[in-house]
PDB file of N, CA and C in Angstrom:
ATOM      1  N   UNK A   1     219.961  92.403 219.547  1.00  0.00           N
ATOM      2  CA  UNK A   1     220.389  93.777 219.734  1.00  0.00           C
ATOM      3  C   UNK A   1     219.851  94.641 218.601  1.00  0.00           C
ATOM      4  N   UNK A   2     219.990  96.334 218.702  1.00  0.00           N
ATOM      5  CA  UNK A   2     219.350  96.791 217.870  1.00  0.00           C
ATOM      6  C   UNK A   2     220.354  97.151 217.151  1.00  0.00           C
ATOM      7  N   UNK A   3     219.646  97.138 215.610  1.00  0.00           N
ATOM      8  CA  UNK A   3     220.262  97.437 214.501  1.00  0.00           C
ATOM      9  C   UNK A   3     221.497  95.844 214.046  1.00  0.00           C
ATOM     10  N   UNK A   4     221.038  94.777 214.351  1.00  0.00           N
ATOM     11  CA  UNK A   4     221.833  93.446 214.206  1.00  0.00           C
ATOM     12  C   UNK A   4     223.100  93.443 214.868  1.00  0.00           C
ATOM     13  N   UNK A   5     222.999  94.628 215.624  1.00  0.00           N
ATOM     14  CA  UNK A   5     224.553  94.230 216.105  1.00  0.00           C
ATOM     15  C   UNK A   5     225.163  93.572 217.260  1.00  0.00           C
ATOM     16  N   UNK A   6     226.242  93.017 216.790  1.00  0.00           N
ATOM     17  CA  UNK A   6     226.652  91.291 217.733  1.00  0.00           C
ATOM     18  C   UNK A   6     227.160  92.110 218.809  1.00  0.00           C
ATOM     19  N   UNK A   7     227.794  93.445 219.368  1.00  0.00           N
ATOM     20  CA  UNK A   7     228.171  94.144 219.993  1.00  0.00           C
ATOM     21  C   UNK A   7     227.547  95.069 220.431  1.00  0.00           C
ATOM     22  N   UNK A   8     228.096  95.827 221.801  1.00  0.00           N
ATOM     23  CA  UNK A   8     227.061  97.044 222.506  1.00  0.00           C
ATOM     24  C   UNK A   8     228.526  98.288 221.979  1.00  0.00           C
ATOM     25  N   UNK A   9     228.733  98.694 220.836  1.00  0.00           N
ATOM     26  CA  UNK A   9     230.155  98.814 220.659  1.00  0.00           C
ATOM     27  C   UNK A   9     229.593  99.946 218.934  1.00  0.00           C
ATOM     28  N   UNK A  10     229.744 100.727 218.754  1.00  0.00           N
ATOM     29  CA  UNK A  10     229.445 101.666 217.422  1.00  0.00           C
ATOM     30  C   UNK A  10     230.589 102.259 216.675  1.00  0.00           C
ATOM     31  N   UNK A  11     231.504 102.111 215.430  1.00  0.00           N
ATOM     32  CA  UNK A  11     232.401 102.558 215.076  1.00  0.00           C
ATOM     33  C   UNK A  11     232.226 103.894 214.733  1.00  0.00           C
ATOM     34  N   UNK A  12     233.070 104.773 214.336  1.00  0.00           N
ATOM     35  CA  UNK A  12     233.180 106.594 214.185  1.00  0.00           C
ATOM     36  C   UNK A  12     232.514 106.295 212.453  1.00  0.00           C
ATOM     37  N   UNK A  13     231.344 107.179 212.444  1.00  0.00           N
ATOM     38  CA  UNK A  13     230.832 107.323 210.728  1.00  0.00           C
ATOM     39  C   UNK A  13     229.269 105.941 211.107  1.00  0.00           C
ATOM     40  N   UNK A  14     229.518 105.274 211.837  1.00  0.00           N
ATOM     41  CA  UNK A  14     228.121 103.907 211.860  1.00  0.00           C
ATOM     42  C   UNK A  14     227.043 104.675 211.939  1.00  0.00           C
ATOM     43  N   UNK A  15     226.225 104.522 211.468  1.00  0.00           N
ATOM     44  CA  UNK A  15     224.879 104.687 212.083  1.00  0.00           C
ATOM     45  C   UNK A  15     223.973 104.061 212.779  1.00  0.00           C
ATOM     46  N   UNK A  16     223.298 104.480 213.499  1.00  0.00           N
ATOM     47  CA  UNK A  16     222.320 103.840 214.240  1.00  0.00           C
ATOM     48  C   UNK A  16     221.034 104.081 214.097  1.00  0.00           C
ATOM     49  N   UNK A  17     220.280 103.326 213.911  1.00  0.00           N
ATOM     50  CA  UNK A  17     218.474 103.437 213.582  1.00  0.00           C
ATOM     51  C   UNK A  17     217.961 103.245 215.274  1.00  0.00           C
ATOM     52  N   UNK A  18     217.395 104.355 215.347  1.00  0.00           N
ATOM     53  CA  UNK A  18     216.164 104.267 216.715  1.00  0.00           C
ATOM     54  C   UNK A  18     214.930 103.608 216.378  1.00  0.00           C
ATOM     55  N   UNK A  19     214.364 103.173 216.817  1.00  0.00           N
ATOM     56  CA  UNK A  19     212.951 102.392 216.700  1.00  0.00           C
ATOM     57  C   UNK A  19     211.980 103.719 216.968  1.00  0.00           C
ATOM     58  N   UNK A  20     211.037 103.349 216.217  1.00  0.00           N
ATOM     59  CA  UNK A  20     209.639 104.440 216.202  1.00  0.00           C
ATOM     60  C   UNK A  20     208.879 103.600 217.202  1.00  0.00           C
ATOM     61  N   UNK A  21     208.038 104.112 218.121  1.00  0.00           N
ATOM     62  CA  UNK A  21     208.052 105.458 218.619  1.00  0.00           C
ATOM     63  C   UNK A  21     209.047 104.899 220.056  1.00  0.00           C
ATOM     64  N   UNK A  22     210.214 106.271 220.414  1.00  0.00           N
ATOM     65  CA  UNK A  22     210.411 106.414 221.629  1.00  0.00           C
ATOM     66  C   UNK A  22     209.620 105.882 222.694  1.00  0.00           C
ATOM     67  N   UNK A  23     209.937 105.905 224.110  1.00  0.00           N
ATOM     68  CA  UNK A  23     209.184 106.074 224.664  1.00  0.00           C
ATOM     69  C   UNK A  23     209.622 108.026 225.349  1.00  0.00           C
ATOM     70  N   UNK A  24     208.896 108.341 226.441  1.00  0.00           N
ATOM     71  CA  UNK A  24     209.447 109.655 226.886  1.00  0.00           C
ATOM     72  C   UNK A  24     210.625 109.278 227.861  1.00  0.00           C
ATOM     73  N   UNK A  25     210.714 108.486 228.646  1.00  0.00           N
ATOM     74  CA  UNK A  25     212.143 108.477 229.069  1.00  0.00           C
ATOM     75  C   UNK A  25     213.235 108.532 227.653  1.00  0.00           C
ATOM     76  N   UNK A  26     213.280 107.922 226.843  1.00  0.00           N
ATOM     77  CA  UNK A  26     214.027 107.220 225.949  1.00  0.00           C
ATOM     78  C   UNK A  26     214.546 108.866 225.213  1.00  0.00           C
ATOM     79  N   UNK A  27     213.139 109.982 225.019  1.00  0.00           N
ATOM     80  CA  UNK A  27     213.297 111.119 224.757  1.00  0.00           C
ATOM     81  C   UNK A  27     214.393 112.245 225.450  1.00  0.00           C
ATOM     82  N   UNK A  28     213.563 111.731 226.697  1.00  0.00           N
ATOM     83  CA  UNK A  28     214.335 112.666 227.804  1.00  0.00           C
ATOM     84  C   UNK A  28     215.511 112.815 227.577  1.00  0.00           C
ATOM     85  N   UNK A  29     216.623 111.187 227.886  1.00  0.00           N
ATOM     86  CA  UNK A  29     217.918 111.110 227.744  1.00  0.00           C
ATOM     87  C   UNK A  29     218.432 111.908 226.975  1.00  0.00           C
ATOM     88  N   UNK A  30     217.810 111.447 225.396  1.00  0.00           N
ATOM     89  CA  UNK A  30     218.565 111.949 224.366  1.00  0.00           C
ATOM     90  C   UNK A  30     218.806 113.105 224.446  1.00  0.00           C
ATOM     91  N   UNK A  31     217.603 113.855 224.689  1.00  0.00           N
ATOM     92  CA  UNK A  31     217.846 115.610 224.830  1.00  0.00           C
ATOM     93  C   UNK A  31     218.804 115.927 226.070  1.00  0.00           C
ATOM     94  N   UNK A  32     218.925 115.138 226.979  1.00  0.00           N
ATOM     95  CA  UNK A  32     220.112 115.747 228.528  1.00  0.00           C
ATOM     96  C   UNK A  32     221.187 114.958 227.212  1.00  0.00           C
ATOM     97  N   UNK A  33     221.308 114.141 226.929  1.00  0.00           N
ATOM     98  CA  UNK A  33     222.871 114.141 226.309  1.00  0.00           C
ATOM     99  C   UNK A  33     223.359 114.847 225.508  1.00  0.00           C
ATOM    100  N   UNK A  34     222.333 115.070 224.373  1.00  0.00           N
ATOM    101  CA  UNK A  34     222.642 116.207 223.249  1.00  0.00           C
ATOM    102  C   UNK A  34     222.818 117.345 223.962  1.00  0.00           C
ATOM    103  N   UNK A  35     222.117 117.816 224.922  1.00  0.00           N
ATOM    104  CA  UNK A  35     222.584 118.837 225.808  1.00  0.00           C
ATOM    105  C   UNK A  35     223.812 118.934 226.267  1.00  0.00           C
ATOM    106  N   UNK A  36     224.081 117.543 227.307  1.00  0.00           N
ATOM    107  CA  UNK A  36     225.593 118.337 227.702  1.00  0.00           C
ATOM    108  C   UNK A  36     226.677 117.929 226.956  1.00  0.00           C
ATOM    109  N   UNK A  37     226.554 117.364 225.627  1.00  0.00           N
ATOM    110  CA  UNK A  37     227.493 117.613 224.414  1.00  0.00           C
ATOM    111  C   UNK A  37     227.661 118.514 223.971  1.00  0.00           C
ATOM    112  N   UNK A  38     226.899 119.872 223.782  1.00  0.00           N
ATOM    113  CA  UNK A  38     226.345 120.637 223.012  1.00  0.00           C
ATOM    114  C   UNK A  38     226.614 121.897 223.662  1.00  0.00           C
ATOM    115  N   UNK A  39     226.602 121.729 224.972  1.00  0.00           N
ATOM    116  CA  UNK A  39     226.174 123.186 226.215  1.00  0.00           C
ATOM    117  C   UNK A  39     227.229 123.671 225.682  1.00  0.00           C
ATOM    118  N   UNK A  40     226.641 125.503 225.671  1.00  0.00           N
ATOM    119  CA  UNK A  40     227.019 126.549 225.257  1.00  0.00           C
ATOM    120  C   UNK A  40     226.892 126.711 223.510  1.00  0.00           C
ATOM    121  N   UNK A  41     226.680 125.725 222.841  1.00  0.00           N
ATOM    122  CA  UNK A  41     226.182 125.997 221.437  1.00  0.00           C
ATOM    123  C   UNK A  41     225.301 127.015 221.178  1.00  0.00           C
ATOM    124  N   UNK A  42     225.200 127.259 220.001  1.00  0.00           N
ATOM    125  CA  UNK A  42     224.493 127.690 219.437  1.00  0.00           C
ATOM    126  C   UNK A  42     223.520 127.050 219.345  1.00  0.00           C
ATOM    127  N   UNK A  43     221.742 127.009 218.892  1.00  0.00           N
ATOM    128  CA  UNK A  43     220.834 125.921 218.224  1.00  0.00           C
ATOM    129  C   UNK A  43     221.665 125.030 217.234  1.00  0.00           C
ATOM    130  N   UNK A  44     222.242 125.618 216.541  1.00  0.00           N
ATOM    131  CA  UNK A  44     222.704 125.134 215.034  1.00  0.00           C
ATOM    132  C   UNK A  44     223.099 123.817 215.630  1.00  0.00           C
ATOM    133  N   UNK A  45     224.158 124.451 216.628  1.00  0.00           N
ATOM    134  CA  UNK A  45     225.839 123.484 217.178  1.00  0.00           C
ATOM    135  C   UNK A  45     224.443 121.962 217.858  1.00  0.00           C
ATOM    136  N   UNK A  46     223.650 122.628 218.717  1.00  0.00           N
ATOM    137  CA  UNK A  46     222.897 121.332 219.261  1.00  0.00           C
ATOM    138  C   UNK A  46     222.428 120.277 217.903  1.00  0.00           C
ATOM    139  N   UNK A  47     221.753 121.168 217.149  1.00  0.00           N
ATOM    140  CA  UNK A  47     221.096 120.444 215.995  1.00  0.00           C
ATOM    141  C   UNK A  47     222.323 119.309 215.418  1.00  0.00           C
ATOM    142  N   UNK A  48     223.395 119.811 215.028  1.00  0.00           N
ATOM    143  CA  UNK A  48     224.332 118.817 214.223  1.00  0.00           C
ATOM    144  C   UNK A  48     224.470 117.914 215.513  1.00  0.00           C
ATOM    145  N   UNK A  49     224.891 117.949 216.377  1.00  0.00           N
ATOM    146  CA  UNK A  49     224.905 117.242 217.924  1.00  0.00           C
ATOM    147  C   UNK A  49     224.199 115.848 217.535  1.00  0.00           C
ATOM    148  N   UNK A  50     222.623 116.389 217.159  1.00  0.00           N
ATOM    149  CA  UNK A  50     221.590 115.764 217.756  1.00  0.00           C
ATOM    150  C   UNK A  50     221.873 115.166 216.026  1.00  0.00           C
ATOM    151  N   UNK A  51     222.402 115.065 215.240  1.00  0.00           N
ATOM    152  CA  UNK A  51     222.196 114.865 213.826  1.00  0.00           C
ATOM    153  C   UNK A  51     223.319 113.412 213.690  1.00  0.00           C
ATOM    154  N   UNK A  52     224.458 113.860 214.434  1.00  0.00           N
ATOM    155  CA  UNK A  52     225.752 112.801 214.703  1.00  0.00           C
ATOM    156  C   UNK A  52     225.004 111.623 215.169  1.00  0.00           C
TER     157      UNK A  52
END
C-alpha cells in the first residue's frame, strides 16, 4: 500500500505522499473532489482544500 500503510484507513492531521507523476485520471479526480469540497469557495478556500 502507499505510504506503508497496513490499512486503506488515514487518521485526522496524517499525511499522505502521492507518487510523482500522476497519471490524468488520477488528476482529474483530485480536482472534482477538491471541487465539491470546496464549491462556492473562494480560490483561497479551494487552495487550503487542495493543501489538507
Amino acid at each position: 500500500m502507499a505510504n506503508n500503510l497496513k490499512v486503506n484507513k488515514l487518521n485526522v492531521g496524517q499525511r499522505l505522499t502521492l507518487p510523482e507523476p500522476i497519471t490524468e485520471s488520477e488528476r482529474t479526480l483530485l480536482a472534482q473532489l477538491i471541487y465539491a469540497e470546496a464549491q462556492g469557495e473562494l480560490y483561497s478556500g479551494k487552495v487550503a482544500v487542495a493543501r489538507l
